[in-house]
Protein backbone atom coordinates (compact mmCIF):
# COMPACT_ATOMS: atom_id res chain seq x y z
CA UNK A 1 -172.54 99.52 -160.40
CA UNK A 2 -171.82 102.87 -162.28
CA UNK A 3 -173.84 103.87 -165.42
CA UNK A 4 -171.27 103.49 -168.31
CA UNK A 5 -171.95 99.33 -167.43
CA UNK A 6 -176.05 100.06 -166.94
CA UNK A 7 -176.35 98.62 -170.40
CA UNK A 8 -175.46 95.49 -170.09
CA UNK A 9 -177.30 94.83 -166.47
CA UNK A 10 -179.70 92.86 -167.60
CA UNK A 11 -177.37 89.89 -166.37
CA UNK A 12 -177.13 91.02 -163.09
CA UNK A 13 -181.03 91.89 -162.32
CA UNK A 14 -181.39 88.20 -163.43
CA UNK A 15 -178.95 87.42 -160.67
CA UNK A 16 -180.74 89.99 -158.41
CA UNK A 17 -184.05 87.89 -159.33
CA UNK A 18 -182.72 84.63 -158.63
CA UNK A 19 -181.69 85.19 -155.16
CA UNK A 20 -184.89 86.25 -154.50
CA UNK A 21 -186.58 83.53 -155.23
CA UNK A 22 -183.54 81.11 -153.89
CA UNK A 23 -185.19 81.54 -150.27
CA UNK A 24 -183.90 85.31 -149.62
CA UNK A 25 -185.10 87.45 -146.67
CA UNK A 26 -188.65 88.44 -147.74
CA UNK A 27 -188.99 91.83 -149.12
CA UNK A 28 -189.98 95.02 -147.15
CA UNK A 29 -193.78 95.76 -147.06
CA UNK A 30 -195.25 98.81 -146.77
CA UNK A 31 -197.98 99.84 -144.03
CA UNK A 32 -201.36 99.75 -146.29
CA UNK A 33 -203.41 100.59 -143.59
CA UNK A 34 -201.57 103.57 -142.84
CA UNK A 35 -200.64 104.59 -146.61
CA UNK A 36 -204.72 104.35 -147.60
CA UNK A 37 -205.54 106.59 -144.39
CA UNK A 38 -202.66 108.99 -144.99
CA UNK A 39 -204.13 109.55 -148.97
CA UNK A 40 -207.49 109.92 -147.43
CA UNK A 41 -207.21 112.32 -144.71
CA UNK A 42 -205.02 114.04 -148.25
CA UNK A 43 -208.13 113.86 -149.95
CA UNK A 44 -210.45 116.35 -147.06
CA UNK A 45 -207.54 119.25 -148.02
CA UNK A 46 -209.31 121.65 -150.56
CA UNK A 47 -212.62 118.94 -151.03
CA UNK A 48 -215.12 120.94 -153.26
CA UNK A 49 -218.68 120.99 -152.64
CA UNK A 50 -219.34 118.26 -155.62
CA UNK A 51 -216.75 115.64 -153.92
CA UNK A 52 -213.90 117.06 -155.96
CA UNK A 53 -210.40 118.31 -155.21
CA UNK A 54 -209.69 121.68 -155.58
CA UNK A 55 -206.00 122.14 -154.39
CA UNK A 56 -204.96 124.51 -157.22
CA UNK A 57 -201.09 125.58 -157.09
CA UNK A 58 -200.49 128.42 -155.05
CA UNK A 59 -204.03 128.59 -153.54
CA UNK A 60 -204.54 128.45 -149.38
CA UNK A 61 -205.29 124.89 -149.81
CA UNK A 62 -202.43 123.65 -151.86
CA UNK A 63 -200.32 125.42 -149.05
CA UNK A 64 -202.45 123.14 -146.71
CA UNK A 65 -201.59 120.50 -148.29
CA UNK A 66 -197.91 120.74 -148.50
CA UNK A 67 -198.32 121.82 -145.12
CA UNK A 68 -199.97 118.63 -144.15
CA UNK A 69 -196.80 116.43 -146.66
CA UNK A 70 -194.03 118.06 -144.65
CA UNK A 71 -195.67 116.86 -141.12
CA UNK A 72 -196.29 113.47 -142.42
CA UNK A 73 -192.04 113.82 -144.17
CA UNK A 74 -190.88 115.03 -140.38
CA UNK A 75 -192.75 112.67 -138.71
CA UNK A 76 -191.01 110.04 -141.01
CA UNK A 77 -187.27 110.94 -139.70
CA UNK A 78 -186.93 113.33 -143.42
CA UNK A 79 -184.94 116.38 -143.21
CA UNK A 80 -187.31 118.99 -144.87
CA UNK A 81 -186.85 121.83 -146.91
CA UNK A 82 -188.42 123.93 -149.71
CA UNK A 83 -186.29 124.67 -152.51
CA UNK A 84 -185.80 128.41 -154.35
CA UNK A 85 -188.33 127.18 -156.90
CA UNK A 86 -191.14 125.76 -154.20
CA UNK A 87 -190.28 122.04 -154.23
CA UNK A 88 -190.97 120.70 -150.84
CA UNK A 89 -187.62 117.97 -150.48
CA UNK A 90 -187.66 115.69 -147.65
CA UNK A 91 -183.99 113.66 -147.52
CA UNK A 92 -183.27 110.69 -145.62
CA UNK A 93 -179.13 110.11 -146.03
CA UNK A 94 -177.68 106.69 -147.42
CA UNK A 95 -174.59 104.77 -146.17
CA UNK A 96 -172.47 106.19 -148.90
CA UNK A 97 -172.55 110.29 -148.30
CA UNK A 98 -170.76 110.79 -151.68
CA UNK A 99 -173.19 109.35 -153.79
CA UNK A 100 -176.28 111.37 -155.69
CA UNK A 101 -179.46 111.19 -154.37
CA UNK A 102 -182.12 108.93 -155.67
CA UNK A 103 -185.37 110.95 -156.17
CA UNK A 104 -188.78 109.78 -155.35
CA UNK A 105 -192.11 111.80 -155.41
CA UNK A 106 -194.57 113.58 -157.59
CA UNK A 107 -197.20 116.44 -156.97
CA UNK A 108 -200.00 117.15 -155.15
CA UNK A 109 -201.09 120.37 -156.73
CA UNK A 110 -204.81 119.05 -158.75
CA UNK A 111 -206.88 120.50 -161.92
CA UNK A 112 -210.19 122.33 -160.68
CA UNK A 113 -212.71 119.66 -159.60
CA UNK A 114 -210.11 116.88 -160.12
CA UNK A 115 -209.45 113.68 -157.93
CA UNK A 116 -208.22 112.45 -155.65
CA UNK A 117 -205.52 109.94 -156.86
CA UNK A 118 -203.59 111.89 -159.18
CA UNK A 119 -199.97 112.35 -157.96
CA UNK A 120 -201.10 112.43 -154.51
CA UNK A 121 -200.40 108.23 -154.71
CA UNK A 122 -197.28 109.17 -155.51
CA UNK A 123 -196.29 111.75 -152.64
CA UNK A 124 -197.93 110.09 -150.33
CA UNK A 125 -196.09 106.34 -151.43
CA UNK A 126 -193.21 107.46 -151.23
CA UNK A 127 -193.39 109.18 -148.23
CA UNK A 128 -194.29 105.54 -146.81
CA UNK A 129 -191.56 104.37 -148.04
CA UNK A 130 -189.02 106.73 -145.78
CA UNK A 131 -190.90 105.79 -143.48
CA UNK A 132 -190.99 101.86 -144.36
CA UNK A 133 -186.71 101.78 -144.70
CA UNK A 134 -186.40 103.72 -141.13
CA UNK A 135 -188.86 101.34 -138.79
CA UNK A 136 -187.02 98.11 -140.73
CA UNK A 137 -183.75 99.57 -139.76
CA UNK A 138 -182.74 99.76 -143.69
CA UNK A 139 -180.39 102.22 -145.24
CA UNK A 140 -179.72 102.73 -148.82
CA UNK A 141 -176.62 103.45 -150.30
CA UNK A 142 -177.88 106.52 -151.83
CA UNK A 143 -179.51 109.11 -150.46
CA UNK A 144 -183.19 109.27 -150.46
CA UNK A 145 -184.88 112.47 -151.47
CA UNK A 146 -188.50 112.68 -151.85
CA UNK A 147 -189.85 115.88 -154.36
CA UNK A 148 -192.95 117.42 -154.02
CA UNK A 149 -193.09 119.24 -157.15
CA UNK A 150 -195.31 122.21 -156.84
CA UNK A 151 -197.76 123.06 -159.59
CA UNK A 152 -197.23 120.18 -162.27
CA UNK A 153 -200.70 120.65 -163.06
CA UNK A 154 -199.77 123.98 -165.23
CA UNK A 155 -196.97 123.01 -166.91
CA UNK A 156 -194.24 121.13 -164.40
CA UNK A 157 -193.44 124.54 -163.12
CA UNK A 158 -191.34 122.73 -159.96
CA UNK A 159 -189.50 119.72 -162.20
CA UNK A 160 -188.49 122.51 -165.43
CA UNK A 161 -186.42 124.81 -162.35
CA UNK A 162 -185.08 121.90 -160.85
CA UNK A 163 -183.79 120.80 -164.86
CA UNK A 164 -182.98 124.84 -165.00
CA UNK A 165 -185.38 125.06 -167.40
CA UNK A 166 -188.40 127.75 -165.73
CA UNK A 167 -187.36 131.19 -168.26
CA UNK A 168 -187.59 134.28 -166.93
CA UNK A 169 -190.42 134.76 -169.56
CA UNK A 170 -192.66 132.26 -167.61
CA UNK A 171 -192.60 133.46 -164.15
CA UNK A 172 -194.59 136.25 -165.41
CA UNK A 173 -197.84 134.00 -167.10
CA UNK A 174 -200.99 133.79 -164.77
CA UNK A 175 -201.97 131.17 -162.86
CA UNK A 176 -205.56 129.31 -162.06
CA UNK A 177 -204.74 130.75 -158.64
CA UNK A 178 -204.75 134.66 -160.06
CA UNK A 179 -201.19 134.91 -158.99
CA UNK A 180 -198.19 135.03 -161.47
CA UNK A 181 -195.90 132.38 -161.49
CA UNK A 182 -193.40 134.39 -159.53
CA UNK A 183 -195.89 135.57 -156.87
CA UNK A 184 -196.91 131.91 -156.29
CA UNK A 185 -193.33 130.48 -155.82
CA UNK A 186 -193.03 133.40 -153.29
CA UNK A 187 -196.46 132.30 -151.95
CA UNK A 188 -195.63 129.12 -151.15
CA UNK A 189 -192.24 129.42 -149.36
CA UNK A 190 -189.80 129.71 -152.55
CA UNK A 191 -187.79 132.29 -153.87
CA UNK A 192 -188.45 133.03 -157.16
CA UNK A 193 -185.41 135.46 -157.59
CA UNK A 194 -182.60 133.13 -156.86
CA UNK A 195 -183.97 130.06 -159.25
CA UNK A 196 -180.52 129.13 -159.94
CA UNK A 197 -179.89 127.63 -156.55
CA UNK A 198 -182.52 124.81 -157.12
CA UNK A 199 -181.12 123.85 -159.93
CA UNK A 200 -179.52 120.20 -160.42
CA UNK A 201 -176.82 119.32 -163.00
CA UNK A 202 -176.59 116.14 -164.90
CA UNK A 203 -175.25 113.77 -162.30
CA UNK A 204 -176.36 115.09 -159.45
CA UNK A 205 -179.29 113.19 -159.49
CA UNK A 206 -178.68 108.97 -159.63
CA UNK A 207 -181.94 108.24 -161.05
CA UNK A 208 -185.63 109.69 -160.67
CA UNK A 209 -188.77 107.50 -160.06
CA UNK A 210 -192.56 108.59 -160.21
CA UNK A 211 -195.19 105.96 -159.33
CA UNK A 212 -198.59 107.21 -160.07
CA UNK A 213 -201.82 106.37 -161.64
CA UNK A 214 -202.22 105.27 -164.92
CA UNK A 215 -205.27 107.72 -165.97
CA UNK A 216 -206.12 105.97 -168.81
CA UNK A 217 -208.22 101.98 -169.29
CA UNK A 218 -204.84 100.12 -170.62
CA UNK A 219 -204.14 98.16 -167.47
CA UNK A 220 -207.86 97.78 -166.12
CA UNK A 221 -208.78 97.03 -170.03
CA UNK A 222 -205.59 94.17 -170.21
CA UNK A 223 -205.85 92.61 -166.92
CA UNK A 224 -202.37 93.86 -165.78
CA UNK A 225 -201.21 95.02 -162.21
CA UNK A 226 -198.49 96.80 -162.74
CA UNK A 227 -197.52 99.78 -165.66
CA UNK A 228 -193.92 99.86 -166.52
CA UNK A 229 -193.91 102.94 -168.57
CA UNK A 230 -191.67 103.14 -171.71
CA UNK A 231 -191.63 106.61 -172.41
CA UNK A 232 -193.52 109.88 -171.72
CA UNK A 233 -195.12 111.27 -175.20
CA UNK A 234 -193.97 114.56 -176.52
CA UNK A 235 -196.62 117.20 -176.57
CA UNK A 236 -196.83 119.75 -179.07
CA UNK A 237 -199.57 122.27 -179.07
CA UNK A 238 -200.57 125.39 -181.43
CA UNK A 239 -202.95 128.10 -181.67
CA UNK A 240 -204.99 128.06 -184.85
CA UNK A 241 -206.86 131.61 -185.95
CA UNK A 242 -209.18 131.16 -188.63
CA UNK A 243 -210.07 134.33 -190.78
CA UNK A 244 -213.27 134.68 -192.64
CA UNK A 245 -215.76 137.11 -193.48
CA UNK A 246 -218.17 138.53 -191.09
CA UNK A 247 -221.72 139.31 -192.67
CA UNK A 248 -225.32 138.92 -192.08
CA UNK A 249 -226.42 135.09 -191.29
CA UNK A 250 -230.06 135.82 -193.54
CA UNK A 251 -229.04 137.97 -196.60
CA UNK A 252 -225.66 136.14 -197.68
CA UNK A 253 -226.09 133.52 -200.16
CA UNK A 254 -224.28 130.31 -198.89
CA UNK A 255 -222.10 130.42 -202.28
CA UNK A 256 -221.05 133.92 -201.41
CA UNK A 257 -219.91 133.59 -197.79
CA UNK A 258 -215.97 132.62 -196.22
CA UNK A 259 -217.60 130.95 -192.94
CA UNK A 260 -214.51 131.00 -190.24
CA UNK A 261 -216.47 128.45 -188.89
CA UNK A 262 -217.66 126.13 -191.48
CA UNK A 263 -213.56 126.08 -192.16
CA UNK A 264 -212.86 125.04 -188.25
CA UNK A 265 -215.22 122.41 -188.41
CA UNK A 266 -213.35 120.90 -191.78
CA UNK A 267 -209.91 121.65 -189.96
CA UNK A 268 -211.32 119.60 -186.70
CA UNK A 269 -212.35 116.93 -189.24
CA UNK A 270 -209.25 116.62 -190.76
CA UNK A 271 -206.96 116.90 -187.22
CA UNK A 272 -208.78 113.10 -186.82
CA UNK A 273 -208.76 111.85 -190.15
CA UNK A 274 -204.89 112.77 -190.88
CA UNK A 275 -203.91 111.13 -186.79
CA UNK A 276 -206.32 107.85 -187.37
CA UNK A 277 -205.09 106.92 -190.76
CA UNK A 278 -201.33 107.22 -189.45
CA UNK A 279 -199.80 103.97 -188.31
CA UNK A 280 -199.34 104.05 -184.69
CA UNK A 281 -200.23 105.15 -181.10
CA UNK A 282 -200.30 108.82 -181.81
CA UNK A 283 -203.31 110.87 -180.74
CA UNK A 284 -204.46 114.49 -181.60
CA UNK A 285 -207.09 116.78 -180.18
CA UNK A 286 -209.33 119.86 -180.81
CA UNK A 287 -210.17 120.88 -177.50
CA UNK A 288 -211.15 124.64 -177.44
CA UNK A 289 -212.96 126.61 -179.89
CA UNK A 290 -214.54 129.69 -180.12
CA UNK A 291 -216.24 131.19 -182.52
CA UNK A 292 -216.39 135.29 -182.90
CA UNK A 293 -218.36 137.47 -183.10
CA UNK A 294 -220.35 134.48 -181.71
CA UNK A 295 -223.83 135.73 -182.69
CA UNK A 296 -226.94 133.26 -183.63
CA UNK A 297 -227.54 135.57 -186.58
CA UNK A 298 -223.75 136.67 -187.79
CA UNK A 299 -221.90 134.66 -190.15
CA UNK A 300 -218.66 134.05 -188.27
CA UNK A 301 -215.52 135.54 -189.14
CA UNK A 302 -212.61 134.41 -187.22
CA UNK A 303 -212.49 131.19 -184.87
CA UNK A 304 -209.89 130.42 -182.87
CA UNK A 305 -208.99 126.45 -182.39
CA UNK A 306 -206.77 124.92 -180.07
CA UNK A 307 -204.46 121.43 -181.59
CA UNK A 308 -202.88 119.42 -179.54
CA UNK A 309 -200.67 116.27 -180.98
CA UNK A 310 -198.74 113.76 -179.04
CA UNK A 311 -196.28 110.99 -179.58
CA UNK A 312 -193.53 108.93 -178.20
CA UNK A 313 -191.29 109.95 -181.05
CA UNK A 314 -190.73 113.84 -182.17
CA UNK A 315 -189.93 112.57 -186.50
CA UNK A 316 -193.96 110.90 -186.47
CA UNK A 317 -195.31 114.53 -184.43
CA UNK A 318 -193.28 116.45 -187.26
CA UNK A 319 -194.92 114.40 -189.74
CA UNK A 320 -198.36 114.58 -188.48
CA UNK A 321 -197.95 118.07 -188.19
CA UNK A 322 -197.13 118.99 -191.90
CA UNK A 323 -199.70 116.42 -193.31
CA UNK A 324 -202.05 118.72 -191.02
CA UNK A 325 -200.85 121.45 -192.96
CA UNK A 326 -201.21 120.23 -196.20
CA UNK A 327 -205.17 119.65 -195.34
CA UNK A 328 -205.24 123.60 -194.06
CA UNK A 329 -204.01 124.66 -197.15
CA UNK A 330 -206.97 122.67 -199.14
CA UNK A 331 -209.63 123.91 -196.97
CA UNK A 332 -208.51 127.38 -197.28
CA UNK A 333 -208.90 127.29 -200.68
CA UNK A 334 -212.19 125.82 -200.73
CA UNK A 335 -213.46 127.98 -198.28
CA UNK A 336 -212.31 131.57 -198.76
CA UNK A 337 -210.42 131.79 -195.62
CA UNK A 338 -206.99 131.81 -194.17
CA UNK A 339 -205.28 130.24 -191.06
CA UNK A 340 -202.78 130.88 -188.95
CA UNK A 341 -200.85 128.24 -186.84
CA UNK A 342 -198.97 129.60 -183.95
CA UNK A 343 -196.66 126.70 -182.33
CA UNK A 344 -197.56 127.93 -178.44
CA UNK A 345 -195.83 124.91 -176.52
CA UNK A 346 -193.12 121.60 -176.86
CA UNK A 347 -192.52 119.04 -174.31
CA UNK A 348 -190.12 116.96 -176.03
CA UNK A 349 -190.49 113.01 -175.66
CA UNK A 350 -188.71 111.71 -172.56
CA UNK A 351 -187.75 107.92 -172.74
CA UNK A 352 -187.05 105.59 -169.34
CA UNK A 353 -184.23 103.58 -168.69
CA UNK A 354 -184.23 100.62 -169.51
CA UNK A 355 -182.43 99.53 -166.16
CA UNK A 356 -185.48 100.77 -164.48
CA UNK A 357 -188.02 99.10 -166.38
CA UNK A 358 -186.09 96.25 -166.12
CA UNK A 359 -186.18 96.66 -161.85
CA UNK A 360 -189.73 97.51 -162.04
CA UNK A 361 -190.04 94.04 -163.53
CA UNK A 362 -188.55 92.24 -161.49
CA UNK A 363 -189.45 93.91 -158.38
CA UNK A 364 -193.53 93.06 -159.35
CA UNK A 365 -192.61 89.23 -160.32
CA UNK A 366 -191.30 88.65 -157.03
CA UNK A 367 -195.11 90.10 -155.78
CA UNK A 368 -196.44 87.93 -158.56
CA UNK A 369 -197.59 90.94 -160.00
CA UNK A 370 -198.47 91.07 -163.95
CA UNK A 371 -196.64 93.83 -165.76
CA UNK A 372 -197.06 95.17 -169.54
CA UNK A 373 -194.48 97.90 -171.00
CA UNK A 374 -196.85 100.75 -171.94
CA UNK A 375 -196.40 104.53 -172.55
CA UNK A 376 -197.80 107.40 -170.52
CA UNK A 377 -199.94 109.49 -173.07
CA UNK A 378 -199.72 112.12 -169.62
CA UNK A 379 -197.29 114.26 -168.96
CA UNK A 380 -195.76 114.51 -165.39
CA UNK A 381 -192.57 115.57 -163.73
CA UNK A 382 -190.55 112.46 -164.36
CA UNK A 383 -190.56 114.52 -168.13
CA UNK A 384 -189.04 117.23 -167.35
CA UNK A 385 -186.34 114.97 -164.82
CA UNK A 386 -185.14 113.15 -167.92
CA UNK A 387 -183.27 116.32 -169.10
CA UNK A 388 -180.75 115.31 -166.22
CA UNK A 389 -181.13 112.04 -164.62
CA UNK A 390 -182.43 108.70 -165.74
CA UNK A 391 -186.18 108.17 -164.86
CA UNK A 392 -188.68 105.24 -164.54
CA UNK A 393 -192.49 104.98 -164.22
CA UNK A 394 -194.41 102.64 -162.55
CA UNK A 395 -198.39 102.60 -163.37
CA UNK A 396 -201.23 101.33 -161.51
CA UNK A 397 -204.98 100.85 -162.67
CA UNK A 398 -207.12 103.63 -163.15
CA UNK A 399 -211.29 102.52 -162.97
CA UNK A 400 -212.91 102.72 -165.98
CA UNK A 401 -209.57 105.00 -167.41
CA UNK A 402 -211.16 108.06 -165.28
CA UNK A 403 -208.84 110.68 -164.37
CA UNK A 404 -209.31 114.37 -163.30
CA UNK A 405 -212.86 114.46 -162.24
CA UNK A 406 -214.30 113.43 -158.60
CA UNK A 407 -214.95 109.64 -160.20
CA UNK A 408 -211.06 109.48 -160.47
CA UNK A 409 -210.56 105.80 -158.55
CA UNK A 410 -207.88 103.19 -157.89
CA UNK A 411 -208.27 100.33 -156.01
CA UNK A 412 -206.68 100.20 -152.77
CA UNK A 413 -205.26 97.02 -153.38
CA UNK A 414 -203.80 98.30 -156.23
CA UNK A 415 -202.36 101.44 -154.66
CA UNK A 416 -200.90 98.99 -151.61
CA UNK A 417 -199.29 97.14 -154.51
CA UNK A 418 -197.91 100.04 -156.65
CA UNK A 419 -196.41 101.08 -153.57
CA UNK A 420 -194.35 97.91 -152.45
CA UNK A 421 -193.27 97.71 -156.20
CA UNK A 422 -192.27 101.37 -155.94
CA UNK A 423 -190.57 100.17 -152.71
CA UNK A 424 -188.51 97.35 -153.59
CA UNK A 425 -187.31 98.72 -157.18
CA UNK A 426 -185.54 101.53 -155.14
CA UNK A 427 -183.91 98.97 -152.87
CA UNK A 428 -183.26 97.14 -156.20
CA UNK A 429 -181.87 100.30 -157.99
CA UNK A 430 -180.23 101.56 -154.81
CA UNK A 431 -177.70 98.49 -155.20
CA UNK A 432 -177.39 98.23 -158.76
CA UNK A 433 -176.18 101.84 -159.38
C-alpha cells in the first residue's frame, strides 16, 4: 500500500485484524528472557555509585555502551555502521531492495544519575526484534534499520542531523561531557565535518517507530498496558532576566526597594496561575532560578528564571505565552523592575500517523492488551523524525510515573509486552505500506 491511500486504511487494518483472529498463524514472540538480561547487563555500563546510570553522551561509558549495542546488532545478523553524525545503524535488508527503510530504535545516552529504562527499552527491543525476524526465518518487505541516536538527552543531537537539522551554530555549544558538540561526534566514531552525508530526505525513510517508556503515571494511574501516543508536545523555552535595584537588606524601607526577587517569585506565581486556568493539557515550569548578588543581607537586583511551556498544539503555546506577558507587564509595574524574555529554544509539535496508531492498536488487541491514545509530554527522537517520515509511539508503564532518577522502573512483564507489540506493528506496517 503506498501513502497517498494511508488515509483511508482503516478498512484494511480491520481486515488485517480479522484474519488474525480467524485462526491465523500465531504471531512472532520475542525472547523475554533474553531481552530482560540483555537491558540488564545494559544497565552495569556507566552504574554510579548511588545505583544510577551515568552514560552521559560522549563520555567513555556511553562509548561502552554503544560498544556493547553494536556486538549485541552483529551478533543479530545487522550490518553495522556509524553514521557522519554518530548514529550507530544496524540494517537487516527486506525482500523488496527498492523500498525505504523502516526505522526502529531510540537512545541510550542517560541524564546524570538517571535510570535505567529510559530509551535503553527501546534499543535494546528492537534489537530483539532483528534478532526475533532472523531465527523465525521472517523477512520484511522493507528494510529494517535500527538507530541508535547518540545524545538525545541534550537536545536530539543524532535525530536533528539525520532531519538535516544540527546548524553549524550548535556543534560548537558544550556538552555534560566537557566536549563540544563537534568534538563528541568525532569522539564517538562520527564525522562532524561531513554532516550532510547522514542526512535523509523526505521519503527515504517509510515510517519511524520509537517504543519506550512512558515516564509519566497515565498508564499505571488508568490501568492500561499499552501507550499509543498521539503526538509529541512542542516545547518552547525562554530565558527571563529580572532587573531590580541592588541595596542594603537592613536600611531600605520595604516601600522604597525594586526587589528582582520579590518580582520572580510573582512571575513564578503567575507562570501557574495563567497555565492552570487555561483549558487543556498544557503544562508550564519554572525550573531554575538564581538570584544575584545572592547575599543573605543584599536586596537582590537581578534574577534570572528559566520558563518552560509545552503543548500538543503551537496556536494554545502562543497564547499562553502572551497571556504570560501580559502578567510581566503588571508586575513590573508594581514592582519597580523590568524583564527581559529571551526565546532560547522551539521544538515544534510533532503529530503520529494515524496508520500507526491504528497498527499499534491492533497489534496489542490481538495480545489482549488494553490501549489508551495519550500524548508524550517528553520529547524524544521520534520528534525530530517527523520532519521527514511518518512516526508512531508505543508507551509502556512507568512505576509510580518515575523517570530519570535510579527509582526509574518498568515491569518486566510490561517491557516483554511493549516489545511484542513493537514487534508485530512492524510486521503489520511492513505490509500495509
Amino acid at each position: 500500500m503506498r501513502r497517498s491511500s494511508l488515509k483511508s486504511s482503516a478498512a484494511t487494518l480491520e481486515s488485517v485484524a480479522g484474519e488474525a483472529l480467524a485462526g491465523a498463524p500465531p504471531k512472532p514472540r520475542v525472547d523475554g528472557g533474553r531481552l530482560l538480561a540483555r537491558l540488564q547487563a545494559m544497565a552495569q555500563i556507566g552504574r554510579g555509585p548511588h545505583g544510577g546510570v551515568n552514560r552521559l553522551a560522549y563520555t567513555d561509558a556511553d562509548v561502552e555502551g554503544r560498544g556493547y549495542i553494536i556486538g549485541l546488532m552483529r551478533a543479530a545478523g545487522l550490518r553495522v555502521r556509524i553514521d557522519a553524525a554518530g548514529n550507530i545503524i544496524g540494517r537487516r535488508e527486506g525482500s523488496e531492495p527498492n523500498l525505504p527503510p523502516l526505522l526502529a530504535g531510540s537512545h541510550t545516552d542517560s541524564v546524570p544519575g538517571g535510570g535505567a529504562y529510559d530509551g535503553t527499552v527501546g534499543v535494546i527491543s528492537s534489537v530483539e526484534i532483528a534478532l526475533t525476524l532472523a531465527e523465525r526465518g521472517v523477512t520484511l518487505r522493507h528494510p529494517l534499520e535500527v538507530v541508535v541516536f547518540q545524545n538525545e538527552e541534550e537536545g536530539l543531537f543524532g535525530s536533528r542531523a539525520m532531519c538535516g537539522e544540527l546548524p553549524e551554530v550548535d556543534l560548537g555549544l558544550l556538552s555534560q561531557s566537557g566536549k563540544t558538540i563537534r568534538e563528541g561526534i568525532a569522539f564517538i566514531g562520527g564525522d562532524p565535518a561531513n554532516l550532510q552525508a547522514a542526512r535523509r530526505q523526505r521519503g527515504e525513510v517509510a515510517a519511524f517507530v520509537e517504543y519506550h517508556i512512558e515516564q509519566g503515571p497515565v498508564l499505571e494511574g488508568e490501568g492500561a498496558d499499552i501507550g499509543v501516543v498521539e503526538g509529541i508536545v512542542g516545547v518552547s523555552r525562554w530565558e527571563v532576566t529580572v532587573n531590580g535595584f541592588t541595596n542594603h537588606a537592613g536600611t531600605t524601607p520595604m516601600n522604597g526597594r525594586r526587589d528582582a526577587l520579590l518580582a520572580a517569585a510573582k512571575f513564578v506565581d503567575a507562570v501557574n496561575r495563567v497555565v492552570t486556568d487555561t483549558r487543556g493539557l498544557q503544562v508550564g515550569t519554572v525550573g531554575r532560578i538564581h538570584a544575584l548578588p545572592g547575599a543573605p543581607n543584599v536586596i537582590p537586583g537581578q534574577v534570572i528564571l528559566s520558563l518552560d511551556l509545552r503543548d500538543l498544539e503551537t496556536v494554545r503555546l502562543d497564547a499562553l505565552y502572551r497571556d504570560i506577558d501580559a502578567e510581566v507587564s503588571q508586575i513590573a509595574a508594581a514592582t519597580g523592575t523590568l524583564f527581559e524574555l529571551k526565546q532560547t529554544s522551539v521544538q515544534f509539535p510533532a503529530l503520529t500517523d494515524q496508520l500507526i496508531q491504528g497498527v499499534v492498536v491492533e497489534a496489542s488487541k490481538e495480545l489482549r492488551l488494553t490501549t489508551k491514545l495519550m500524548r508524550s509530554g517528553a520529547g524524544h527522537d521520534a520528534q525530530a523524525l517527523a520532519r521527514i517520515a511518518p512516526i508512531g509511539m508505543i508507551f509502556i508503564p512507568s512505576v509510580a510515573g518515575i523517570s530519570h532518577t535510579p527509582q526509574e522502573f518498568s515491569r518486566p512483564s510490561d517491557i516483554i509486552n511493549g516489545a511484542n507489540v513493537y514487534l508485530n506493528a512492524l510486521i503489520k506496517l511492513d505490509a500495509l505500506l
